[in-house]
C-alpha atoms as a PDB file:
ATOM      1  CA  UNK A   1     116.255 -81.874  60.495  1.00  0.00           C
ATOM      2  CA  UNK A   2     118.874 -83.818  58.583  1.00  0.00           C
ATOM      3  CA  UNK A   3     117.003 -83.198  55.148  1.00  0.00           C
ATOM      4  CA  UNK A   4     117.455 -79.114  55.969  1.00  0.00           C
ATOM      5  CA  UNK A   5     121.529 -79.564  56.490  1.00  0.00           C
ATOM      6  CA  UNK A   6     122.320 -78.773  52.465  1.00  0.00           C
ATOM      7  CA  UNK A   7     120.214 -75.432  53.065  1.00  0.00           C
ATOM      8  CA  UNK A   8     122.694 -74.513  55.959  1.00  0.00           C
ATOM      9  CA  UNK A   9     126.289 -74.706  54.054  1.00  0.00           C
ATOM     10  CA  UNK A  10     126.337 -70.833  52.941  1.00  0.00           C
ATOM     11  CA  UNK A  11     129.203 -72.091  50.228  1.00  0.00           C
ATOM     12  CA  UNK A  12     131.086 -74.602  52.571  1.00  0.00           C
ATOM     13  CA  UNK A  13     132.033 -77.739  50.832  1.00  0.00           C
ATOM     14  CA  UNK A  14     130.539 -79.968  54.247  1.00  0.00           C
ATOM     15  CA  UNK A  15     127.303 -79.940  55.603  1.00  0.00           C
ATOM     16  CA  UNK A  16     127.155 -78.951  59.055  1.00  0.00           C
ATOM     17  CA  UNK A  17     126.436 -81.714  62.181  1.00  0.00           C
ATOM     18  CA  UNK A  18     124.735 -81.105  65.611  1.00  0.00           C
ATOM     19  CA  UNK A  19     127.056 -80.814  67.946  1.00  0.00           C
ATOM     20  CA  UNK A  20     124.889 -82.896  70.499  1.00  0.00           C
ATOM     21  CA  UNK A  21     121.589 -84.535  70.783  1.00  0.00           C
ATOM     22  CA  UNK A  22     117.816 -84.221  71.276  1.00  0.00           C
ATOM     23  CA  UNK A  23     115.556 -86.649  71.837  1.00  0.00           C
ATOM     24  CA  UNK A  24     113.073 -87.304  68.624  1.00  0.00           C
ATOM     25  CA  UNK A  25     110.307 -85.541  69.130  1.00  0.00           C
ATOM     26  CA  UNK A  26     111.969 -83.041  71.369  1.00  0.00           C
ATOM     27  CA  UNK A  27     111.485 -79.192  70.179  1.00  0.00           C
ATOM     28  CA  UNK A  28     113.864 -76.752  70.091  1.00  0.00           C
ATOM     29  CA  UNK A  29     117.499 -75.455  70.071  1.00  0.00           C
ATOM     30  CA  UNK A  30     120.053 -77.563  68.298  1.00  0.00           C
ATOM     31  CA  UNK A  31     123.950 -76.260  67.976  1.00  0.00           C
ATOM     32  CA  UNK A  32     125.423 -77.043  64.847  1.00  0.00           C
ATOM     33  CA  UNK A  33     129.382 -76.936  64.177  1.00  0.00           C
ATOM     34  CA  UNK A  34     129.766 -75.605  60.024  1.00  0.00           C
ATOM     35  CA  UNK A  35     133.162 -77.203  59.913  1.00  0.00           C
ATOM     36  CA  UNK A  36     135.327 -80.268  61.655  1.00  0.00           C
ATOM     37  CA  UNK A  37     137.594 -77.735  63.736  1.00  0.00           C
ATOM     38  CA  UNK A  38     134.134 -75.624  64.866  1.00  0.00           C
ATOM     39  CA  UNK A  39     132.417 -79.192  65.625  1.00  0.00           C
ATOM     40  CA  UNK A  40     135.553 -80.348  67.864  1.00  0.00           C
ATOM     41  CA  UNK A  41     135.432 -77.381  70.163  1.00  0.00           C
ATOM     42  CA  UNK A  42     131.526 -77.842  70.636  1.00  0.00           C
ATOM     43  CA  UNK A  43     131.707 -81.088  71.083  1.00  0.00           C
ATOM     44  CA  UNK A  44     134.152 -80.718  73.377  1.00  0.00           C
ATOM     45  CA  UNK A  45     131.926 -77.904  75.613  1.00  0.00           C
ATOM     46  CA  UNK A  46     128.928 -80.826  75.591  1.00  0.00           C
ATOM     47  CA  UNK A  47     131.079 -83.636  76.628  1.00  0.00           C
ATOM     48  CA  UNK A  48     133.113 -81.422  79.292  1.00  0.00           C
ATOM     49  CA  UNK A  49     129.525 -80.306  80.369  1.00  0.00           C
ATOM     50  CA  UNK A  50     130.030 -76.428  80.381  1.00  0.00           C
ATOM     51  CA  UNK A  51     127.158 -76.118  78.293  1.00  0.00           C
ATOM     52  CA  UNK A  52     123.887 -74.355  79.977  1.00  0.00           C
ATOM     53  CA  UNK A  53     120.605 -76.132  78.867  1.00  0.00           C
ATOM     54  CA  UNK A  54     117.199 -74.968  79.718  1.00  0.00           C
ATOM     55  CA  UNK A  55     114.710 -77.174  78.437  1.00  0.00           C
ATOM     56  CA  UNK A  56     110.436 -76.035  79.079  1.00  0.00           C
ATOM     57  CA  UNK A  57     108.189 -79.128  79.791  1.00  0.00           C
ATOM     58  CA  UNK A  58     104.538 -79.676  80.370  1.00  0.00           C
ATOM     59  CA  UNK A  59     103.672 -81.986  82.729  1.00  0.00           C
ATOM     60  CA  UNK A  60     100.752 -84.204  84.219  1.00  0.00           C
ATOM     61  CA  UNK A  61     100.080 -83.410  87.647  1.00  0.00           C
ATOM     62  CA  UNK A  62     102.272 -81.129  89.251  1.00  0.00           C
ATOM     63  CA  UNK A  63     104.997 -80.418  91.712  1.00  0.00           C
ATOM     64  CA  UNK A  64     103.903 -79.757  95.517  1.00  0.00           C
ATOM     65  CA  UNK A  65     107.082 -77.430  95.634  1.00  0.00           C
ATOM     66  CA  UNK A  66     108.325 -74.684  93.852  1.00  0.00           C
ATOM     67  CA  UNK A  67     111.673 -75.799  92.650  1.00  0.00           C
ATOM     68  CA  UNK A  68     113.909 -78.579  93.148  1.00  0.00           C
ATOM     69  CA  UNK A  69     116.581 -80.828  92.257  1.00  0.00           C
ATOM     70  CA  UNK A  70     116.007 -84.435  90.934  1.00  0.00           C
ATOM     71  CA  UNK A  71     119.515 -86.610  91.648  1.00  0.00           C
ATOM     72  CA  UNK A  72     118.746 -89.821  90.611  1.00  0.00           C
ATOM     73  CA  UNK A  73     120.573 -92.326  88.631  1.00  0.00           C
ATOM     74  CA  UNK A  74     119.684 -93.277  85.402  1.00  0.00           C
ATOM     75  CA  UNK A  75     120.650 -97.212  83.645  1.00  0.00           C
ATOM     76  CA  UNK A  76     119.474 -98.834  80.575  1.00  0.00           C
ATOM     77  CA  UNK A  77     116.244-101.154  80.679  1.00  0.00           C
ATOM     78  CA  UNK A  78     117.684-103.683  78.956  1.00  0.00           C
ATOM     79  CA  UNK A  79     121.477-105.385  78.710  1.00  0.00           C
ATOM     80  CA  UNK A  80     120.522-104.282  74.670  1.00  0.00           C
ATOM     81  CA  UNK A  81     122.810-102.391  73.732  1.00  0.00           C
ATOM     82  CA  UNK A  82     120.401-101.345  70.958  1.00  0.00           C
ATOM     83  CA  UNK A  83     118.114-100.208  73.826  1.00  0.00           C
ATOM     84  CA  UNK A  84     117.310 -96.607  74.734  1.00  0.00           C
ATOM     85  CA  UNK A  85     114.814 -97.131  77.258  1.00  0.00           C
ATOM     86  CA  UNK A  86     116.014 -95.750  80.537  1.00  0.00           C
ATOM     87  CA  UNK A  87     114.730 -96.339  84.184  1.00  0.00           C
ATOM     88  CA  UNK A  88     116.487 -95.185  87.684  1.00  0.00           C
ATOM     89  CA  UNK A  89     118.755 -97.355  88.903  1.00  0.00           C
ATOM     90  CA  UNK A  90     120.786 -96.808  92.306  1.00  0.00           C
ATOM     91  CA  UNK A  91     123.735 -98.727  90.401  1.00  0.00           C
ATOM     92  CA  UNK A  92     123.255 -96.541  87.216  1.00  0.00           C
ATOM     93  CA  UNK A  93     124.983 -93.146  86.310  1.00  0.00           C
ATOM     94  CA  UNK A  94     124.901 -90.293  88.192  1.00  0.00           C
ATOM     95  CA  UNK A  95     122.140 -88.269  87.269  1.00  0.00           C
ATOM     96  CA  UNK A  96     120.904 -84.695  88.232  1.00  0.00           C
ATOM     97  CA  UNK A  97     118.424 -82.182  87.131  1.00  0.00           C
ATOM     98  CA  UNK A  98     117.187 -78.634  88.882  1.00  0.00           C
ATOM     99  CA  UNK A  99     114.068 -77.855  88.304  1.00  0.00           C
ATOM    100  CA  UNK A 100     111.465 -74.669  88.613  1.00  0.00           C
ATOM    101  CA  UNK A 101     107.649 -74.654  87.933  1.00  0.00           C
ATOM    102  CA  UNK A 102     106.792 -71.349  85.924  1.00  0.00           C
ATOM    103  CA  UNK A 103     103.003 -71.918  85.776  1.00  0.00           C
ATOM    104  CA  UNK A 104     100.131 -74.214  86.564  1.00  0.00           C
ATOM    105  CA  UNK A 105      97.041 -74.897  85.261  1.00  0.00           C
ATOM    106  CA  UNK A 106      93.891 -73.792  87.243  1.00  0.00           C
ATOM    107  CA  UNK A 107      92.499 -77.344  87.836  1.00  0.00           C
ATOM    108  CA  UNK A 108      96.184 -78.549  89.032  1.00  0.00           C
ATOM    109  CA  UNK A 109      96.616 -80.896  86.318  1.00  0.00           C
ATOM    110  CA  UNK A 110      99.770 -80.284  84.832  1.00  0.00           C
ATOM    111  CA  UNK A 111     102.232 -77.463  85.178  1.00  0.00           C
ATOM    112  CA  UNK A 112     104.901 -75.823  83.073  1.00  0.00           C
ATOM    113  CA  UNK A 113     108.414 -77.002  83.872  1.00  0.00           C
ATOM    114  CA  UNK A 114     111.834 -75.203  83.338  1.00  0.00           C
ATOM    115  CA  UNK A 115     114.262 -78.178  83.852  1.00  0.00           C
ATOM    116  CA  UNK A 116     118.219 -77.922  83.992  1.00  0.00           C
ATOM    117  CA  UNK A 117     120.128 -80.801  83.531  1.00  0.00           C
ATOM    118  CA  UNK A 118     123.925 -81.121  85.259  1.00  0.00           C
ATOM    119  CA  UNK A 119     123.856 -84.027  83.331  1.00  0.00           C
ATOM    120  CA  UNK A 120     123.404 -85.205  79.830  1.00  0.00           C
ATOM    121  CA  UNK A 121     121.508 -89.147  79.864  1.00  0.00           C
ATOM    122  CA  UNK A 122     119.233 -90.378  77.632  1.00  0.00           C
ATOM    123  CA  UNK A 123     116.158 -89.660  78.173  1.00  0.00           C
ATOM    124  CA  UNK A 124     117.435 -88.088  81.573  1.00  0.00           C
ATOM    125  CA  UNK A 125     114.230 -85.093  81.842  1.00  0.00           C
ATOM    126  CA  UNK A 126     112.041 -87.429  80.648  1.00  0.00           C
ATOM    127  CA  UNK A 127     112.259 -90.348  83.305  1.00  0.00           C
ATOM    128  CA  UNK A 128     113.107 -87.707  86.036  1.00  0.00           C
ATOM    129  CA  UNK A 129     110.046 -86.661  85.531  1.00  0.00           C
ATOM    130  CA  UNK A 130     108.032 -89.750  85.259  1.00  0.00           C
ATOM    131  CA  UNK A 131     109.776 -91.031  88.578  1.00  0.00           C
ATOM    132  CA  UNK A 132     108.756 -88.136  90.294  1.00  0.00           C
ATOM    133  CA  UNK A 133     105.051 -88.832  89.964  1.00  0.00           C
ATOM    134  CA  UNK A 134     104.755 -86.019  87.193  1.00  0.00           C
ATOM    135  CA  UNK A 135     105.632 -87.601  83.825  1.00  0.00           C
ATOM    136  CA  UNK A 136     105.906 -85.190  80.682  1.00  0.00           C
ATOM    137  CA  UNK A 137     102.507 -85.122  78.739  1.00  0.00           C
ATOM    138  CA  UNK A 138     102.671 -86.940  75.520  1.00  0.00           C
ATOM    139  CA  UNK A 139     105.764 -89.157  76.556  1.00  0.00           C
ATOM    140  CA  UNK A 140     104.447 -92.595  74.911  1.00  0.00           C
ATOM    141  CA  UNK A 141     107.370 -94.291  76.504  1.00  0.00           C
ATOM    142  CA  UNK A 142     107.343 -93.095  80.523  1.00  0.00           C
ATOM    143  CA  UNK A 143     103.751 -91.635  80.386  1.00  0.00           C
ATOM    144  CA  UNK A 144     100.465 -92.091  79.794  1.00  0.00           C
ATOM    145  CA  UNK A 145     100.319 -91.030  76.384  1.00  0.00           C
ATOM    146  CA  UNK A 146      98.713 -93.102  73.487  1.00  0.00           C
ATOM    147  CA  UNK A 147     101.461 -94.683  70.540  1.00  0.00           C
ATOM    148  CA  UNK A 148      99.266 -92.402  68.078  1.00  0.00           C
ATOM    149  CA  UNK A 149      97.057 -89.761  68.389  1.00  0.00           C
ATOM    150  CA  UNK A 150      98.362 -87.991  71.362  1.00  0.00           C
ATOM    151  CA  UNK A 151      99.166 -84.544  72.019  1.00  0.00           C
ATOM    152  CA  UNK A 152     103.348 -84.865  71.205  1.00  0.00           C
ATOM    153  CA  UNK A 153     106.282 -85.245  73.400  1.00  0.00           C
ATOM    154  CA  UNK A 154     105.445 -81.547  75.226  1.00  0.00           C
ATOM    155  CA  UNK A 155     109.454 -80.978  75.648  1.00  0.00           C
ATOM    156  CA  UNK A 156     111.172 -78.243  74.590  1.00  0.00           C
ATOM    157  CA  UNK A 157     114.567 -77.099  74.256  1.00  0.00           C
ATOM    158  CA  UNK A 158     114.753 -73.533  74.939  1.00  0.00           C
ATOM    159  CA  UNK A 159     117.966 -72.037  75.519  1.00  0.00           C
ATOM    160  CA  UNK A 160     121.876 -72.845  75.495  1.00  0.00           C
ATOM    161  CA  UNK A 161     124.440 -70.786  76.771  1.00  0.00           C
ATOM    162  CA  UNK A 162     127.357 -71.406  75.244  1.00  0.00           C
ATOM    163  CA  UNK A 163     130.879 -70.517  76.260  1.00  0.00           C
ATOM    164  CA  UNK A 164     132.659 -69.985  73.721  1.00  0.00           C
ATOM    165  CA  UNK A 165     134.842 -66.852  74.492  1.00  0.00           C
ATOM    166  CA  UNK A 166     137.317 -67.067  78.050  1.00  0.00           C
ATOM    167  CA  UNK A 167     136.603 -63.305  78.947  1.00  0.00           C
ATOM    168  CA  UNK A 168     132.895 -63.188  77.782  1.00  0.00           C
ATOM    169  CA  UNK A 169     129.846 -64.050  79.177  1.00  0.00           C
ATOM    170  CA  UNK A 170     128.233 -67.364  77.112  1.00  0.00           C
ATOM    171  CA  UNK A 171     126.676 -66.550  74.223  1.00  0.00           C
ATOM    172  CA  UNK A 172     122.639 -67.505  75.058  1.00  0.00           C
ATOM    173  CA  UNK A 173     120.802 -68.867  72.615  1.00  0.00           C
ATOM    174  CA  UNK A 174     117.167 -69.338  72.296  1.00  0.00           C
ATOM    175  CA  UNK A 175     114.150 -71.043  70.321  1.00  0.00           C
ATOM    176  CA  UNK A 176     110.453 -69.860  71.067  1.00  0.00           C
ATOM    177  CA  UNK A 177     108.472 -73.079  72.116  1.00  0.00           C
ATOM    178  CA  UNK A 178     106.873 -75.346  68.394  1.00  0.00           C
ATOM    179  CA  UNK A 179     103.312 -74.615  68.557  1.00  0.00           C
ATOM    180  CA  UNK A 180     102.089 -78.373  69.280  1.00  0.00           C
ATOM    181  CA  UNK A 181     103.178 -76.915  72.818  1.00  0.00           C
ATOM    182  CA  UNK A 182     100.812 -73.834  72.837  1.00  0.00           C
ATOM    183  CA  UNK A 183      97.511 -75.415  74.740  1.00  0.00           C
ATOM    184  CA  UNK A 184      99.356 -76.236  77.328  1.00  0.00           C
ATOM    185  CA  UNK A 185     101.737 -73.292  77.937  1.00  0.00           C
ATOM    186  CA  UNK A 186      98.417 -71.345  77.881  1.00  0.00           C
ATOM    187  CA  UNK A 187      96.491 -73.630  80.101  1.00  0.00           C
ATOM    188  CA  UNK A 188      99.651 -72.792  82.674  1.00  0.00           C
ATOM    189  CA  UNK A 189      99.312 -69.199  82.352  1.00  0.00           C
ATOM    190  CA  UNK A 190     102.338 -68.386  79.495  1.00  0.00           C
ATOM    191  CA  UNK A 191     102.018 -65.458  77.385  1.00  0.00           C
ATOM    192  CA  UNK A 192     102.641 -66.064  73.335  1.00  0.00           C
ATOM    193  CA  UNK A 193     106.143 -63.790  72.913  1.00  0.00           C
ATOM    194  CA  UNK A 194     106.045 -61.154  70.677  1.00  0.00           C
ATOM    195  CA  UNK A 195     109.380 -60.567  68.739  1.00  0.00           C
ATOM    196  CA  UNK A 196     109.941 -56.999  66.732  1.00  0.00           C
ATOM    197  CA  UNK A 197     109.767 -57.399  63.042  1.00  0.00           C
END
């Protein structure tokens, strides 16, 4: 993404900076602020968590449930500071995401995930998932997925509601899932969106 910022100026002298952060190889919506005073007040939103995120996910295996909320606490692997690995931890951070299955494959082997987190860890969906039994396919770090050659990390960012306006309602924002997701979604029943021309 960072080699596409220049593109994005439309004649301002800076380029613009995300205003939070995905994961790697996580798909999806990505809020940029164009200048320093636009960056502060979205940063700000993030940090403050009044930001709504809605991230898809497909998972191995699948939820016995319907919905549900994951509140588990989240701490580094290692006392490396360098580290990003994450793993629960009762003496960790707080850490809670709602979650919602939207479809499921026939043979029950994964299912498509809409996850909400009320927090913002690292790698927070990702080893919520994996602790519940149903790890996201093509996580190489709290799955099963091979270093090379797998499917992808199948997580997606799809929407942000932003607040941005007192007396409005947030301004929702979406991204239609990268297509290394599509077998998957399909497998779980989704329907390719169609958007007018």
């Amino acid at each position: 993404m960072t080699d596409r910022l220049d593109d994005l100026r439309f004649g301002l002298p800076r380029r613009p900076q995300a205003a939070h952060r995905l994961d790697r190889d996580t798909s999806g919506c990505l809020v940029l602020g164009r200048h320093p005073k636009a960056l502060a007040r979205l940063n700000k939103l993030f940090a403050d968590g009044r930001v709504e995120k809605t991230y898809w996910a497909i998972v191995e295996g699948a939820p016995q449930d319907e919905s549900g909320v994951i509140d588990l606490a989240l701490a580094r692997r290692s006392d490396d500071p360098r580290s990003w690995w994450m793993k629960s931890d009762p003496a960790g951070d707080p850490s809670l995401t709602r979650w919602r299955v939207l479809g499921r494959s026939p043979d029950g082997g994964s299912a498509w995930l809409e996850l909400a987190p009320e927090t913002g860890r690292t790698h927070q969906l990702r080893v919520h998932c994996a602790a519940m039994g149903w790890p996201i396919r093509g996580d190489t770090i709290y799955g099963n997925a091979p270093r090379h050659g797998g499917p992808g990390l199948q997580l997606h960012a799809r929407a942000l509601g932003l607040p941005l306006y007192p007396k409005k309602p947030p301004i929702r924002i979406e991204a239609a899932p990268h297509e290394h997701m599509s077998a998957g979604l399909t497998a779980c029943g989704f329907v390719q969106e169609t958007r007018p021309p």
